[in-house]
Protein backbone atom coordinates (compact mmCIF):
# COMPACT_ATOMS: atom_id res chain seq x y z
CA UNK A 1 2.65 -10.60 -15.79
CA UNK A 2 6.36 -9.39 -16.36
CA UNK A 3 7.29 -5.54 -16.08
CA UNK A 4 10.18 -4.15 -17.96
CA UNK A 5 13.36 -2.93 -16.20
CA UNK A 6 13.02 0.78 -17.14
CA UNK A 7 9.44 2.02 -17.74
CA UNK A 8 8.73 5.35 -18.72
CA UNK A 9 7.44 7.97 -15.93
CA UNK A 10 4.07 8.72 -15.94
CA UNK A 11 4.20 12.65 -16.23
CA UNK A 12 3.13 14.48 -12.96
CA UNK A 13 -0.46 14.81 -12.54
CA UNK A 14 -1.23 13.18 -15.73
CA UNK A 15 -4.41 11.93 -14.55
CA UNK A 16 -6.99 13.75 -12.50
CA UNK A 17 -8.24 12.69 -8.76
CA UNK A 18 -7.70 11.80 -5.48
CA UNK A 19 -4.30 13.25 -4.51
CA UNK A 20 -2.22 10.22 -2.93
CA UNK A 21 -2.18 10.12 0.80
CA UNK A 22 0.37 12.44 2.68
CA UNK A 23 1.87 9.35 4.88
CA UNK A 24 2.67 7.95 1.67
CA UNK A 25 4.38 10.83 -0.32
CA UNK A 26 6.56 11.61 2.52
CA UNK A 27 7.76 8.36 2.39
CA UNK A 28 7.89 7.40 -1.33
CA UNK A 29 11.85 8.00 -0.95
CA UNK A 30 12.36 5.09 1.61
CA UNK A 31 11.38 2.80 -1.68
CA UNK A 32 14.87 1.78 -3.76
CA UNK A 33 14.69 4.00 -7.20
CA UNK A 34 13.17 2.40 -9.52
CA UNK A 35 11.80 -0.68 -7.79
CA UNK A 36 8.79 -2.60 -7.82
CA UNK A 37 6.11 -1.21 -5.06
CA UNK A 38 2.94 -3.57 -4.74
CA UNK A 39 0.05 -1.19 -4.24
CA UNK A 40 -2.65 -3.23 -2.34
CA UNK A 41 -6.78 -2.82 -2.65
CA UNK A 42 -5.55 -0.16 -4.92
CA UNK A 43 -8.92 1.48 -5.57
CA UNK A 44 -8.55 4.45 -8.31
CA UNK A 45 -4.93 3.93 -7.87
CA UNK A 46 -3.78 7.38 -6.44
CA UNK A 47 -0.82 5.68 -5.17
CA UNK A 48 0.17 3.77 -8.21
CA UNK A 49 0.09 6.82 -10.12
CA UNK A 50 2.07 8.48 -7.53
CA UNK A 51 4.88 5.67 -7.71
CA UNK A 52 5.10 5.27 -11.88
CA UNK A 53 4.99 9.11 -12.21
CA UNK A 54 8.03 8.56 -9.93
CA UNK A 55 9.52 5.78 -12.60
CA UNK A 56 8.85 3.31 -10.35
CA UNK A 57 7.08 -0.13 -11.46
CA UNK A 58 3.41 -1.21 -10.09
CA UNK A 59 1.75 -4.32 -9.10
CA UNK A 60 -1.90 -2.60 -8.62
CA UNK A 61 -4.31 -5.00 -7.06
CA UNK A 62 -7.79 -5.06 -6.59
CA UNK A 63 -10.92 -7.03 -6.56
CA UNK A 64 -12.73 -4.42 -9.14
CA UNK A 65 -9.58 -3.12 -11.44
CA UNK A 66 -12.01 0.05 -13.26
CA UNK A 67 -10.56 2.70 -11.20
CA UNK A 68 -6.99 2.12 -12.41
CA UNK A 69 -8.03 0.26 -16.51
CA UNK A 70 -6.50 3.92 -17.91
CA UNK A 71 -3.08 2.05 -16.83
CA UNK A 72 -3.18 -0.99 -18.92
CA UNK A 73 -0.87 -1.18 -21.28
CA UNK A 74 1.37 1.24 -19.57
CA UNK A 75 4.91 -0.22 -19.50
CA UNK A 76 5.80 0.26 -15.86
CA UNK A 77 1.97 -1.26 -14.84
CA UNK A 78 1.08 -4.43 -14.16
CA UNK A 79 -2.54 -4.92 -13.41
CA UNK A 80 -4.03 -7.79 -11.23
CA UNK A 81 -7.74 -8.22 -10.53
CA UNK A 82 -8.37 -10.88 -7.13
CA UNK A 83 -10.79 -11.15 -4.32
CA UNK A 84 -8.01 -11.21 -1.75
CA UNK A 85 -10.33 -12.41 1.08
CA UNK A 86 -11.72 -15.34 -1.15
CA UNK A 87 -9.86 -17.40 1.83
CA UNK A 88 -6.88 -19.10 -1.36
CA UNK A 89 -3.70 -18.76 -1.18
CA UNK A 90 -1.99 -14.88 -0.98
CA UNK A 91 -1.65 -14.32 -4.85
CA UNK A 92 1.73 -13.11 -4.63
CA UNK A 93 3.44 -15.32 -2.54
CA UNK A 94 6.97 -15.98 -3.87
CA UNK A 95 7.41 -12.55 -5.09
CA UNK A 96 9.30 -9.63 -4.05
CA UNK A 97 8.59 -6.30 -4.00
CA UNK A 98 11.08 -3.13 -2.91
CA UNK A 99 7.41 -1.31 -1.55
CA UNK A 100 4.63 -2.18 -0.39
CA UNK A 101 1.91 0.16 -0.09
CA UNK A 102 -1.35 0.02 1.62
CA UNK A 103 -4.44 2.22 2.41
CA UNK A 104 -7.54 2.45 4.20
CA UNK A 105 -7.62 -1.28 3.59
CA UNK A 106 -7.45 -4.18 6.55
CA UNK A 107 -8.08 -7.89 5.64
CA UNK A 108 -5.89 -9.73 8.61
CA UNK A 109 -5.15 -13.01 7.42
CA UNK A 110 -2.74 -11.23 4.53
CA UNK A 111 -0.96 -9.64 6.72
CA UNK A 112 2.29 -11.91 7.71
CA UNK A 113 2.16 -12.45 3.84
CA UNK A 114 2.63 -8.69 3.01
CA UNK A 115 5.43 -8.31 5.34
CA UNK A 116 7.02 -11.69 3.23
CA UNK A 117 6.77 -10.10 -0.06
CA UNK A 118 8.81 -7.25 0.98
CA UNK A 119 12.67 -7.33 -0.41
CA UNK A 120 15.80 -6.93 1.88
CA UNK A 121 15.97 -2.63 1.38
CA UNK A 122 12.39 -2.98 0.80
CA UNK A 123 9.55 -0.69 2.99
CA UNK A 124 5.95 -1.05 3.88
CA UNK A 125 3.96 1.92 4.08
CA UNK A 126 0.58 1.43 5.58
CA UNK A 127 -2.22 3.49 6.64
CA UNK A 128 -5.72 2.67 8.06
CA UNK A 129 -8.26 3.43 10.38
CA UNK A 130 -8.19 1.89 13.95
CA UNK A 131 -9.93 1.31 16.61
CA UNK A 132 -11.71 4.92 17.95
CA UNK A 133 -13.10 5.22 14.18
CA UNK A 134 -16.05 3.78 15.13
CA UNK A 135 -16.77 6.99 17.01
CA UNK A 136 -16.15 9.30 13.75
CA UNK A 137 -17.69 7.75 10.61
CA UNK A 138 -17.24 4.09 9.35
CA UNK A 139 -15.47 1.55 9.33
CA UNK A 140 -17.34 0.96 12.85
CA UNK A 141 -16.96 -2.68 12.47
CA UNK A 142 -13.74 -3.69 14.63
CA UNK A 143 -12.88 -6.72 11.57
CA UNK A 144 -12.23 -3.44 9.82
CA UNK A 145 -10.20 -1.14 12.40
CA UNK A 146 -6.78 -1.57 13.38
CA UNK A 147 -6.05 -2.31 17.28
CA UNK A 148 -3.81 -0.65 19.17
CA UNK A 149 -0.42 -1.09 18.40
CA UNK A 150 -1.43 -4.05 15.52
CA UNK A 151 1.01 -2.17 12.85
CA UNK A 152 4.17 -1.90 15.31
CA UNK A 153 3.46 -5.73 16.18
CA UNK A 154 3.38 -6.53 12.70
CA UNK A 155 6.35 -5.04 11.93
CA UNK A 156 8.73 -5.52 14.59
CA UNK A 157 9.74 -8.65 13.81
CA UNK A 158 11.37 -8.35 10.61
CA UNK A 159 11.11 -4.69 9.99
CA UNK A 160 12.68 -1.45 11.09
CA UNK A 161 10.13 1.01 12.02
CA UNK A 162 11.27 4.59 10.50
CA UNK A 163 8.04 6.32 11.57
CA UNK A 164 4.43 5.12 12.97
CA UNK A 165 1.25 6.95 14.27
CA UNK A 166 -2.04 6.24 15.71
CA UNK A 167 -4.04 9.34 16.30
CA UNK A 168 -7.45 11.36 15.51
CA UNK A 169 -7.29 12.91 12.06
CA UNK A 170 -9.62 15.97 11.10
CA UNK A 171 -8.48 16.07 7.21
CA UNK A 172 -10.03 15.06 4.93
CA UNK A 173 -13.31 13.98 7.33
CA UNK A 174 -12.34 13.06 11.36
CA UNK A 175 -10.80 9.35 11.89
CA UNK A 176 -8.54 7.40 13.87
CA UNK A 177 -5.88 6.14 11.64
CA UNK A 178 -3.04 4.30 12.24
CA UNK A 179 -0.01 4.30 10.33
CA UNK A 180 3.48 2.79 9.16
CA UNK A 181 7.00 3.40 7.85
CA UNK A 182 9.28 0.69 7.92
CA UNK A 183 12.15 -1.18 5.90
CA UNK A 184 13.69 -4.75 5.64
CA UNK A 185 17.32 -3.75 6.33
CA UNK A 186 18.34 -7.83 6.17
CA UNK A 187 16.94 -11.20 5.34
């Protein structure tokens, strides 16, 4: 499960799809050069393509790993396939990552444990719909919405907060999303 030091860059827009999220491009540079970013319930991994086409390494996990199976064997990749709400133990505890990355996904109990992971210089970038989505399209269910404020109280603790939102979206479809920037400046 090891990653080399110095993997090669993915070249930009080597693979075809969803474009990574806006939130998470514009703060790609908070994340130490070349560090190891964690890219949670990472779907068709339009984030970990964003980050190794950046020459950083990836941790992609996901329950169902066939959106992102074009990356194994890539250097800078390191592929993990769990049920994260199988109600065990966080699968990463004890490791440390420089970003953590995180979107349109909510599973609660993880949460104190993603905000462990994270490195001293390290940053979480998260993004998810919250509570008002229910009004818009799904998630509806309010296990899967954010409440107000949830990300700041998450965060505040441990982490600077560099930039956070909670508002009405109309791209791509209308939602309520809430968002995150923030960074471990100490232990």
């Amino acid at each position: 499960m090891n990653v080399p030091e110095t993997p090669e860059p993915l070249p930009a827009g080597w693979h075809p799809g969803s474009p990574p999220s806006p939130w998470m491009t514009r703060f790609a540079d908070l994340v130490p050069p070349g560090g190891l970013v964690l890219d949670l319930a990472c779907g068709a991994g339009r984030h970990s393509r964003h980050f190794l086409e950046r020459g950083y390494r990836v941790v992609a996990v996901d329950r169902d790993l066939r959106g992102v199976n074009d990356l194994a064997g890539h250097p800078g990749a390191e592929l993990v396939e769990v049920d994260l709400e199988d109600g065990g133990p966080f699968v990463l505890a004890g490791r440390t990552f420089d970003g953590v990355v995180v979107a349109n996904y909510l599973y609660r109990p993880i949460l104190g444990d993603l905000v462990k992971v994270i490195g001293v210089g390290g940053v979480l970038l998260y993004e998810t719909f919250a509570a008002g989505n229910e009004l818009y399209s799904s998630p509806r269910n309010p296990d899967y919405l954010l409440r107000r404020g949830e990300l700041l109280d998450l965060a505040r603790p441990h982490l600077e907060v560099v930039a956070y939102e909670d508002l009405k979206v109309s791209s791509p479809k209308p939602a309520v999303v809430q968002r995150i920037a923030a960074v471990r400046r100490n232990s």
